[in-house]
C-alpha atoms as a PDB file:
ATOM      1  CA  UNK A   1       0.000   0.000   0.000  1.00  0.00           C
ATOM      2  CA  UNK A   2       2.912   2.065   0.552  1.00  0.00           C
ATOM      3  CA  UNK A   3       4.459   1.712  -2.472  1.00  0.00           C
ATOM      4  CA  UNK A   4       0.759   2.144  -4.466  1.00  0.00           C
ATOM      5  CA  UNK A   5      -0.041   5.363  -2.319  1.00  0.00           C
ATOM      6  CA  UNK A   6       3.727   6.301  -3.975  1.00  0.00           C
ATOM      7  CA  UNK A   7       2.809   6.397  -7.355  1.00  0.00           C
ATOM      8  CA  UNK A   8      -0.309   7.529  -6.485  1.00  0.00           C
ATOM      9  CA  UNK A   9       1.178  10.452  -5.361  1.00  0.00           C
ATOM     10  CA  UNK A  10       3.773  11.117  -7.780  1.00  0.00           C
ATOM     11  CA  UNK A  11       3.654  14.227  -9.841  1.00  0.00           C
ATOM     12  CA  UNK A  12       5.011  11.828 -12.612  1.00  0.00           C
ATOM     13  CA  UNK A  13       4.995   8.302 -13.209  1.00  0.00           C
ATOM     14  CA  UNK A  14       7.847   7.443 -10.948  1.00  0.00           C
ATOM     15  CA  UNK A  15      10.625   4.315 -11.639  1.00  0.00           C
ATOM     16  CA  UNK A  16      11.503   2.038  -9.508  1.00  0.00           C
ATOM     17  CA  UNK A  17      14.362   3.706  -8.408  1.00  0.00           C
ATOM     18  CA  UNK A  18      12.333   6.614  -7.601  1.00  0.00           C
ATOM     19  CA  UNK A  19      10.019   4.875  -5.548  1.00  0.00           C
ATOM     20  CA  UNK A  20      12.939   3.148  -3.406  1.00  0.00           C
ATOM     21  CA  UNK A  21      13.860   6.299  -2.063  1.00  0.00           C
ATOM     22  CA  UNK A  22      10.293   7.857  -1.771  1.00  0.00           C
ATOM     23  CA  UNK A  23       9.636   4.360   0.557  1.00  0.00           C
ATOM     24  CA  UNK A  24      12.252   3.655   1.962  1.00  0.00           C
ATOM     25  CA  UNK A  25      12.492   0.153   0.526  1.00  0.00           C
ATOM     26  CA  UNK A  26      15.607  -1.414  -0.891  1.00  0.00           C
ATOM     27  CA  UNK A  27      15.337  -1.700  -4.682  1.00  0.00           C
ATOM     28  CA  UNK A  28      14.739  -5.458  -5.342  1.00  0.00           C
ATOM     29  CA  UNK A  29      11.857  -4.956  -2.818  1.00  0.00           C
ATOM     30  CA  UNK A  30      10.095  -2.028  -4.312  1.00  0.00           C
ATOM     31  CA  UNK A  31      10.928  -4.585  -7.629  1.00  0.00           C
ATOM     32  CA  UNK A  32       9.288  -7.454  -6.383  1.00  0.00           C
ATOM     33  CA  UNK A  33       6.176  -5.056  -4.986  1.00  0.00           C
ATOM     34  CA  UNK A  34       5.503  -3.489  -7.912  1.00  0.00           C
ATOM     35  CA  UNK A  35       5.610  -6.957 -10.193  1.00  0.00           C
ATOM     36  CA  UNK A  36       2.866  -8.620  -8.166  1.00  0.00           C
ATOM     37  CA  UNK A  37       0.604  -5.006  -8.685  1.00  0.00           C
ATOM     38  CA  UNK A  38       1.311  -5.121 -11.820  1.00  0.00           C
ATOM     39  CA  UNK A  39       0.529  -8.885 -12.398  1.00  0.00           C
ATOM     40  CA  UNK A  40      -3.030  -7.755 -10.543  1.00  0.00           C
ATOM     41  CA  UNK A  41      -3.191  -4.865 -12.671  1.00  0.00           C
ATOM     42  CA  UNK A  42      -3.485  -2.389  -9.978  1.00  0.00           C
ATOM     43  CA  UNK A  43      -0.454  -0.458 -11.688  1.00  0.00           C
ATOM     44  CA  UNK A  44       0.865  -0.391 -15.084  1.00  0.00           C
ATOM     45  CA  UNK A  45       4.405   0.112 -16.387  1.00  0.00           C
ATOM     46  CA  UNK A  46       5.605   1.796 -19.396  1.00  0.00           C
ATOM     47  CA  UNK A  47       9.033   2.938 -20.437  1.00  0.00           C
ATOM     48  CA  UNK A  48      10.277   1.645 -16.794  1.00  0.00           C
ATOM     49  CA  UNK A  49       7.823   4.154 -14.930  1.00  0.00           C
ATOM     50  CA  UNK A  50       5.106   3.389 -13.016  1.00  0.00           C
ATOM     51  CA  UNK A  51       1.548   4.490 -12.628  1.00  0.00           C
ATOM     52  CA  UNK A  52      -2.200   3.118 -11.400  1.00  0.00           C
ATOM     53  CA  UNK A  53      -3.304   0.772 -13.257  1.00  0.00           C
ATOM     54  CA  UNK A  54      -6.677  -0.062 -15.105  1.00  0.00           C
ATOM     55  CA  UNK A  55      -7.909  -2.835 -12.346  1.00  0.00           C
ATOM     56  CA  UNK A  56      -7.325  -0.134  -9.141  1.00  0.00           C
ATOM     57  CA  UNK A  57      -9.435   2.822 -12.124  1.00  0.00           C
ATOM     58  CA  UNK A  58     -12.503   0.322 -11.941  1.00  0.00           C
ATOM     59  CA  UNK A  59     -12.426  -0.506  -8.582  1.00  0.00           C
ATOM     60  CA  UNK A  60     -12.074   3.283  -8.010  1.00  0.00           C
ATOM     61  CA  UNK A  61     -15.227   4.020 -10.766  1.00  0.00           C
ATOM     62  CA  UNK A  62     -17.413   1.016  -8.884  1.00  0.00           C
ATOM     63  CA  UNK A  63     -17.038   2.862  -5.289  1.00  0.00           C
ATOM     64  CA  UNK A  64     -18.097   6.323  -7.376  1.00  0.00           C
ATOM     65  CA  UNK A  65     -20.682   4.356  -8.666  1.00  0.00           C
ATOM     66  CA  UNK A  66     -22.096   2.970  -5.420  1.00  0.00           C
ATOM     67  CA  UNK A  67     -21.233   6.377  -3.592  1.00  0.00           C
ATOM     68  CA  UNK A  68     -24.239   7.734  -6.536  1.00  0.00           C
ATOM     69  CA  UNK A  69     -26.194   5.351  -5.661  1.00  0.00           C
ATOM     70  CA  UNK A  70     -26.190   5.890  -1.525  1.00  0.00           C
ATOM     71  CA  UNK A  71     -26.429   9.020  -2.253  1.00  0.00           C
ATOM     72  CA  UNK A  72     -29.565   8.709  -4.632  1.00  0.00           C
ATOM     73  CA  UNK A  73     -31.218   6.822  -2.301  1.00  0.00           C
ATOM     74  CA  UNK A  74     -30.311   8.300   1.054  1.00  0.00           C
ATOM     75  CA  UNK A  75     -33.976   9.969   1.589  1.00  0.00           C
ATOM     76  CA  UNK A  76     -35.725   7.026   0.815  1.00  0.00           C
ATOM     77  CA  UNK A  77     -33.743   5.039   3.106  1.00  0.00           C
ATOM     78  CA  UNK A  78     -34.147   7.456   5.743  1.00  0.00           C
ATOM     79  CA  UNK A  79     -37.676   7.674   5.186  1.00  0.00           C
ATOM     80  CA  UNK A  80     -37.968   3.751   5.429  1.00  0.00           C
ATOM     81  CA  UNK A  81     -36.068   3.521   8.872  1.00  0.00           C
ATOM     82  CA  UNK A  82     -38.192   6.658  10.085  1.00  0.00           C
ATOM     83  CA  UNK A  83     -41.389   4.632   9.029  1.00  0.00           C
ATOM     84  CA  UNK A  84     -40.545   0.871  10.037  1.00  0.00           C
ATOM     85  CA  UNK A  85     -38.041   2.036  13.042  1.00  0.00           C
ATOM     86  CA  UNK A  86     -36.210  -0.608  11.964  1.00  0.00           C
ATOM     87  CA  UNK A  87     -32.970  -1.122  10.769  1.00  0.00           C
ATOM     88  CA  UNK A  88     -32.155  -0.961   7.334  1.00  0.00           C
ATOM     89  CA  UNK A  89     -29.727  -2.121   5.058  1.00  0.00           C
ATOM     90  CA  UNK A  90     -28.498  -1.239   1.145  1.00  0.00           C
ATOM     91  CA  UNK A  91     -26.962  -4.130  -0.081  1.00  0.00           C
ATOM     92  CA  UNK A  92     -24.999  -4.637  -3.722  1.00  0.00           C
ATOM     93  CA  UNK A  93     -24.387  -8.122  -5.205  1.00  0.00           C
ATOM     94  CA  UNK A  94     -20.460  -8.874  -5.175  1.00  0.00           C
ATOM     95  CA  UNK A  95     -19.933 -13.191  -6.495  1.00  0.00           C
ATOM     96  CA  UNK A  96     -21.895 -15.201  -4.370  1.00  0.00           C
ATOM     97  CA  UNK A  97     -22.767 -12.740  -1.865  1.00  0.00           C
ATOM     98  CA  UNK A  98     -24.381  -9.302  -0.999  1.00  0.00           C
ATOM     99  CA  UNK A  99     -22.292  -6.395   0.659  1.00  0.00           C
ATOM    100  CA  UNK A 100     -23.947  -4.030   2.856  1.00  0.00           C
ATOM    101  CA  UNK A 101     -22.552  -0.335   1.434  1.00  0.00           C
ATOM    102  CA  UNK A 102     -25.237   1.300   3.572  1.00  0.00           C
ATOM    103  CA  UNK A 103     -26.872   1.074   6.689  1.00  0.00           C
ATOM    104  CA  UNK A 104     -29.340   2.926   9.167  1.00  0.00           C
ATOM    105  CA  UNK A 105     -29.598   2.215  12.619  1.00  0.00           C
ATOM    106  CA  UNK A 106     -32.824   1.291  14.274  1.00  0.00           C
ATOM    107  CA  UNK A 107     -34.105   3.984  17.278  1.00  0.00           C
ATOM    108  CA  UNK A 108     -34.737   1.533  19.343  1.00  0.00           C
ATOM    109  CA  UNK A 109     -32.257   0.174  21.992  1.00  0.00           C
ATOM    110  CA  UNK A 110     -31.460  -3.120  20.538  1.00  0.00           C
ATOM    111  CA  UNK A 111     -28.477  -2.810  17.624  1.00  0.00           C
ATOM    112  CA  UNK A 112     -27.831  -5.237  14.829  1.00  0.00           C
ATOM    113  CA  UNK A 113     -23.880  -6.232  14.904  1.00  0.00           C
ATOM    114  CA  UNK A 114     -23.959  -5.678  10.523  1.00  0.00           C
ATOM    115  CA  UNK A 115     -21.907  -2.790   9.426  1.00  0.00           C
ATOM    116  CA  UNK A 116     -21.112  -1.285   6.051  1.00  0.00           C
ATOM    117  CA  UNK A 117     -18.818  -3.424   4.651  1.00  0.00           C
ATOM    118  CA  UNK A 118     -20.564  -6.611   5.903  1.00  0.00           C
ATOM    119  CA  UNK A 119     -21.045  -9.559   3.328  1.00  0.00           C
ATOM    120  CA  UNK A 120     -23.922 -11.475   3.501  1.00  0.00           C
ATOM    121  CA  UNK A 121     -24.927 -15.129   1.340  1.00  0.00           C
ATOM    122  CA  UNK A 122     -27.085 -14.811  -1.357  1.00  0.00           C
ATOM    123  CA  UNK A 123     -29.121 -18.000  -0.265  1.00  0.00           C
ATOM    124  CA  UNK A 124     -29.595 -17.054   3.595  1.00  0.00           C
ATOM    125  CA  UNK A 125     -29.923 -13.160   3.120  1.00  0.00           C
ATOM    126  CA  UNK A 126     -33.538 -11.105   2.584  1.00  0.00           C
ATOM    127  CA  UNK A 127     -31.622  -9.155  -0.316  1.00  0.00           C
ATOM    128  CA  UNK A 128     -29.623 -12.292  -1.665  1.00  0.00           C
ATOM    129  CA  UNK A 129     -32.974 -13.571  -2.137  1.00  0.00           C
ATOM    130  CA  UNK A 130     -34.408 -10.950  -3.448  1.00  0.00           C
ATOM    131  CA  UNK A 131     -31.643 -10.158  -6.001  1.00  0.00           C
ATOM    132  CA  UNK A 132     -31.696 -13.452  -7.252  1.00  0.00           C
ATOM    133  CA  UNK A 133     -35.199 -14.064  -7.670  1.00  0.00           C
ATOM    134  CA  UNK A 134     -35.209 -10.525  -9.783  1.00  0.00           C
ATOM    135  CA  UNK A 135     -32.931 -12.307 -12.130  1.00  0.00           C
ATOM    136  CA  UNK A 136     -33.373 -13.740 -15.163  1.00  0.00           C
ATOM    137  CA  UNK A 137     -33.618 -17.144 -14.986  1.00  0.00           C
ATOM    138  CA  UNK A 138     -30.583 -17.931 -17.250  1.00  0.00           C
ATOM    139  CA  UNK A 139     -28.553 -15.735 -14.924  1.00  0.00           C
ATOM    140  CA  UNK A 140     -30.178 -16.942 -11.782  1.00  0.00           C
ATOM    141  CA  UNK A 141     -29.662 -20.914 -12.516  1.00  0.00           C
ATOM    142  CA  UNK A 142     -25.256 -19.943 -13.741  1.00  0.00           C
ATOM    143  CA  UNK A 143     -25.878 -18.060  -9.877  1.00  0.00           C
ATOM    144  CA  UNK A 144     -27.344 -21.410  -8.480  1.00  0.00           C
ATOM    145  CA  UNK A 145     -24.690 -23.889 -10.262  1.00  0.00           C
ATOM    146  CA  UNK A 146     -22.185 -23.257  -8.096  1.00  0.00           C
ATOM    147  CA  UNK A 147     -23.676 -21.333  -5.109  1.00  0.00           C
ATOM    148  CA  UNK A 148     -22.271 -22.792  -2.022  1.00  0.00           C
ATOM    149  CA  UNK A 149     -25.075 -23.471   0.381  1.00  0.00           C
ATOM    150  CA  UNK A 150     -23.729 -23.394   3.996  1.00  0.00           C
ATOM    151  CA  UNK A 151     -26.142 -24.180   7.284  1.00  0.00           C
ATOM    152  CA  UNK A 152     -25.497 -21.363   9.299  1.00  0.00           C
ATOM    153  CA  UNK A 153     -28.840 -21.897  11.162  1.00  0.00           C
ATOM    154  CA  UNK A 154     -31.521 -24.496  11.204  1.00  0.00           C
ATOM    155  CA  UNK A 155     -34.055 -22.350   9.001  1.00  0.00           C
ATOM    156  CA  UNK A 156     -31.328 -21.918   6.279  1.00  0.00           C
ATOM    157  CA  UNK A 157     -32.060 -23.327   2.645  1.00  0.00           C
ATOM    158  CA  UNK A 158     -29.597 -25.782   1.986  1.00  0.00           C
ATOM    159  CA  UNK A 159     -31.144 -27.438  -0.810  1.00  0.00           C
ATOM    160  CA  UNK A 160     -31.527 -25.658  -4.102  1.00  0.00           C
ATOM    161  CA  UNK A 161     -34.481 -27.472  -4.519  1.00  0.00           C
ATOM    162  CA  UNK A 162     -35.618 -25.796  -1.566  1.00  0.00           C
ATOM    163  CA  UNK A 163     -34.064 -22.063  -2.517  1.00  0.00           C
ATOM    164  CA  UNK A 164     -35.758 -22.421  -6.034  1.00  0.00           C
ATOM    165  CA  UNK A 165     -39.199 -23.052  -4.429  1.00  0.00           C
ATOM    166  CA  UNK A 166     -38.605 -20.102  -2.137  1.00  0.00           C
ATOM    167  CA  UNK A 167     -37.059 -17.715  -4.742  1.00  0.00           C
ATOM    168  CA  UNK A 168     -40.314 -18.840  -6.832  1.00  0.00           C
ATOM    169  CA  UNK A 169     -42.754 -17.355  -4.052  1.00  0.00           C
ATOM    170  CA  UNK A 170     -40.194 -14.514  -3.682  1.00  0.00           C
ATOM    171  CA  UNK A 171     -40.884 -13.134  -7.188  1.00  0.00           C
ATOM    172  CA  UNK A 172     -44.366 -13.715  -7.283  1.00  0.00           C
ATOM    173  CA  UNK A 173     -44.970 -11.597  -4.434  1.00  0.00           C
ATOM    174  CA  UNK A 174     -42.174  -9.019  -4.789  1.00  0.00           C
ATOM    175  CA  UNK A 175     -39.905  -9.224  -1.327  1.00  0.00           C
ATOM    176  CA  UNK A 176     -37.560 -11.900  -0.109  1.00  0.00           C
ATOM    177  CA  UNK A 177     -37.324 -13.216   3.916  1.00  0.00           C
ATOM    178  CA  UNK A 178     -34.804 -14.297   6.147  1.00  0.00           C
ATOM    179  CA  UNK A 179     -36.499 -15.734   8.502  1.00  0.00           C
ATOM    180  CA  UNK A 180     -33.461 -16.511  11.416  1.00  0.00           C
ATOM    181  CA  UNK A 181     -31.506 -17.970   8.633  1.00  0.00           C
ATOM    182  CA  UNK A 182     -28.580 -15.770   9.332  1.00  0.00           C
ATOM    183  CA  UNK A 183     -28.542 -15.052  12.678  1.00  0.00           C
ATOM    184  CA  UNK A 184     -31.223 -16.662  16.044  1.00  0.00           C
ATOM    185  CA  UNK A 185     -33.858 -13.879  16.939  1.00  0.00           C
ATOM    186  CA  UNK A 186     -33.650 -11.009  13.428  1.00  0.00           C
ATOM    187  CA  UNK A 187     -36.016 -11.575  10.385  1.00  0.00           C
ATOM    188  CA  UNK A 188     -35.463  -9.275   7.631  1.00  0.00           C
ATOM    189  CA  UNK A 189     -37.509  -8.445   4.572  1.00  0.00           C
ATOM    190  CA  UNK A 190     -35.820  -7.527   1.474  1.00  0.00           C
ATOM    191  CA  UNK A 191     -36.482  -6.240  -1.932  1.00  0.00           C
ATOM    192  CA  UNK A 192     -34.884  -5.736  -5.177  1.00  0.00           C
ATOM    193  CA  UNK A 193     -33.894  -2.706  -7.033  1.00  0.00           C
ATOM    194  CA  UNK A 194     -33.871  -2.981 -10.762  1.00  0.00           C
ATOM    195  CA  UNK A 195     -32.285  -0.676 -13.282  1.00  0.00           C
ATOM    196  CA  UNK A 196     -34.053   0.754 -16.623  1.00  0.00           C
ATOM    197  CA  UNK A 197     -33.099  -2.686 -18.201  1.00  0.00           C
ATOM    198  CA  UNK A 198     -35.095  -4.559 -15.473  1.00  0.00           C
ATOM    199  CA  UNK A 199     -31.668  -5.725 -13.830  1.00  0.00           C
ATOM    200  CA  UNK A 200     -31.602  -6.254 -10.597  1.00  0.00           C
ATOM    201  CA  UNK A 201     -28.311  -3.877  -8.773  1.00  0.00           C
ATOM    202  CA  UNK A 202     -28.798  -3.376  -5.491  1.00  0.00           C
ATOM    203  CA  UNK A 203     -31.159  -4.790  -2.630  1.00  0.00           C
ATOM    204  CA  UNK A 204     -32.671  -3.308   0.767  1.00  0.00           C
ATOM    205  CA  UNK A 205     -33.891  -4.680   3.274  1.00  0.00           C
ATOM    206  CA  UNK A 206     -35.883  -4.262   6.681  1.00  0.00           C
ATOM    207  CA  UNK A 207     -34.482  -6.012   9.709  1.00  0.00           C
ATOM    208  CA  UNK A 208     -36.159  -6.600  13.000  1.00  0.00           C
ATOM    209  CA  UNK A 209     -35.657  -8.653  16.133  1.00  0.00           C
ATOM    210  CA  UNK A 210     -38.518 -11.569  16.221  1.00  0.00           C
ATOM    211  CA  UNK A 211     -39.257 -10.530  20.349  1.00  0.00           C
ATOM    212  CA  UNK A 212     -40.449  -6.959  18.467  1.00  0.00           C
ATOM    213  CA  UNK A 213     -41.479  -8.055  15.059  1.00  0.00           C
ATOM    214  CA  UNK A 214     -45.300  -5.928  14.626  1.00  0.00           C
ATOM    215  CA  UNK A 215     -48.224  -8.050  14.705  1.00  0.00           C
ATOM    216  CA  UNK A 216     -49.171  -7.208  10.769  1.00  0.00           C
ATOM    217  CA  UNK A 217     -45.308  -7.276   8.715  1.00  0.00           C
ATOM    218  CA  UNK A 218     -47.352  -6.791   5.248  1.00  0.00           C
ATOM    219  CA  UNK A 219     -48.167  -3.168   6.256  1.00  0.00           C
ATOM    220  CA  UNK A 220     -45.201  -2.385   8.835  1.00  0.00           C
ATOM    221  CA  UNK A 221     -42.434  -3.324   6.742  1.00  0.00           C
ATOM    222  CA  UNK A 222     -43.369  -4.759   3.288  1.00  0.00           C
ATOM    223  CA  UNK A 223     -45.685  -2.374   1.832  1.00  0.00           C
ATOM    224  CA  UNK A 224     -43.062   0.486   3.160  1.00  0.00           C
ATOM    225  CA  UNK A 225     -40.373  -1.160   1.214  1.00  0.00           C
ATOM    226  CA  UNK A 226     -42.415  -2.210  -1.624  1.00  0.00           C
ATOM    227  CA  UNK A 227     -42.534   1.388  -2.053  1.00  0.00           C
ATOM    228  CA  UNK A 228     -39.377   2.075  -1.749  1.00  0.00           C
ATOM    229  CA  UNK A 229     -38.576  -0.196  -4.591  1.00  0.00           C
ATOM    230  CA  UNK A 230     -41.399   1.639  -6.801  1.00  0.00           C
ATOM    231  CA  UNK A 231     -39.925   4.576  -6.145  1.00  0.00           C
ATOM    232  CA  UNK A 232     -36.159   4.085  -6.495  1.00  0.00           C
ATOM    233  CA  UNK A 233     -37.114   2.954 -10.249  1.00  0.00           C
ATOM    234  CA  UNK A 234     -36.912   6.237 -11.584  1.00  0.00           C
ATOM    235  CA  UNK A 235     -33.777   7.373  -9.637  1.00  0.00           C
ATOM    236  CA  UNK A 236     -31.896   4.058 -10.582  1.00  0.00           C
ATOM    237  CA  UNK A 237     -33.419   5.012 -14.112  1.00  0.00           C
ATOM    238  CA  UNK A 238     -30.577   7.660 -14.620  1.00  0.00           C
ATOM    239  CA  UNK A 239     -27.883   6.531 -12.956  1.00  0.00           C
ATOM    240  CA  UNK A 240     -24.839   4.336 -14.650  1.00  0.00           C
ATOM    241  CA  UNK A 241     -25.711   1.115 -15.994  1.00  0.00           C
ATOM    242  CA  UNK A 242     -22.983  -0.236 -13.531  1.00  0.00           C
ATOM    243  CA  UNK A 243     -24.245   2.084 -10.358  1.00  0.00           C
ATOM    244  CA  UNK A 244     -25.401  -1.414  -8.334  1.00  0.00           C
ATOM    245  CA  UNK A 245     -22.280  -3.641  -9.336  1.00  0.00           C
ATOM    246  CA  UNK A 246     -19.326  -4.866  -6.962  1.00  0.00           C
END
């Protein structure tokens, strides 16, 4: 990282040589650092300089990207925690799981341990569920073919029998559940967020401890995110085609 922040901050693509003595690093070791970034493409060398390379300028556009789309969606979010007062989540697909890049706090007293940065499986997860069963099937079943399906609690789908039936009754009624497949005591509701092309990008979801859950969920938190959803079409609408991608 030192030697990346380096040519980062060089005011011209610096050599190796160069970057020894902005480091501190003997030469064969800034040598053998900058070889492996290069081999990962997260710098580039030409004419025996160095500078960033094209992997490190898309993983720098996809954070822009998802930074748009926090930031497009921040009242509606806010709104949705104000209305539920329950936690909720903004979750992007990244393999074979979702990553939470936002998430508001519930008022009450009891906090969820999930943080920004948090991965979560697509086959346990409200928003897994709900990205995949937004999917095309073609795209869904590659998904499926090699989705690992770990037990992490005695309600998780660990069948894909079992995860096809329950992504079927996802998409005919529009939200996902986790219902204690992730964690003892928390159900969460989740929905999908599609782009103009119908793609699914992103998911949110609605998380609640069971002790606290409200007596009707269809109006307390599913028709509040089903609204959401509704009404983050047209922001998502406008954004770039790769705003929900990780």
């Amino acid at each position: 990282m030192t030697v990346l922040q380096a040519v980062a901050d060089a005011p011209q693509p610096p050599t190796a040589a160069m970057l020894a003595r902005t480091c501190g690093f003997p030469r064969p070791t800034v040598y053998r650092i900058v070889a492996a970034l290069a081999e990962q493409g997260m710098v580039a060398e030409a004419g025996g300089a160095y500078r960033l390379g094209p992997r490190l300028m898309a993983l720098a556009s996809r954070a822009w990207s998802q930074f748009d789309l926090r930031a497009a969606l921040a009242p509606d979010l806010q709104a949705l925690r104000d209305q539920t007062g329950e936690t909720v989540h903004l979750a992007v697909p990244a393999g074979a799981e979702m990553i939470y890049i936002d998430k508001l706090e519930s008022p009450g007293p009891v906090r969820m341990v999930s943080r920004v940065g948090t991965s979560v499986a697509l086959h346990s997860s409200a928003v897994g569920k709900a990205y995949l069963a937004a999917l095309d099937e073609p795209a869904r079943e590659r998904l499926l073919r090699d989705l690992p399906l770990p037990g992490r609690m005695p309600a998780t789908l660990t069948s894909l029998p079992a995860l096809r039936a329950a992504l079927g009754e996802a998409a005919s009624r529009g939200y996902a559940m986790d219902n204690e497949e992730n964690e003892a005591g928390i159900v969460c509701y989740g929905v999908a967020l599609c782009d103009a092309a119908g793609q699914p990008v992103a998911g949110v979801s609605v998380s609640t401890l069971l002790f606290r859950r409200r007596d009707d969920p269809q109006s307390a938190y599913i028709e509040p995110l089903l609204r959401l959803r509704d009404a983050a079409a047209a922001k998502l609408a406008v954004l770039p085609a790769s705003s929900g991608g990780a």
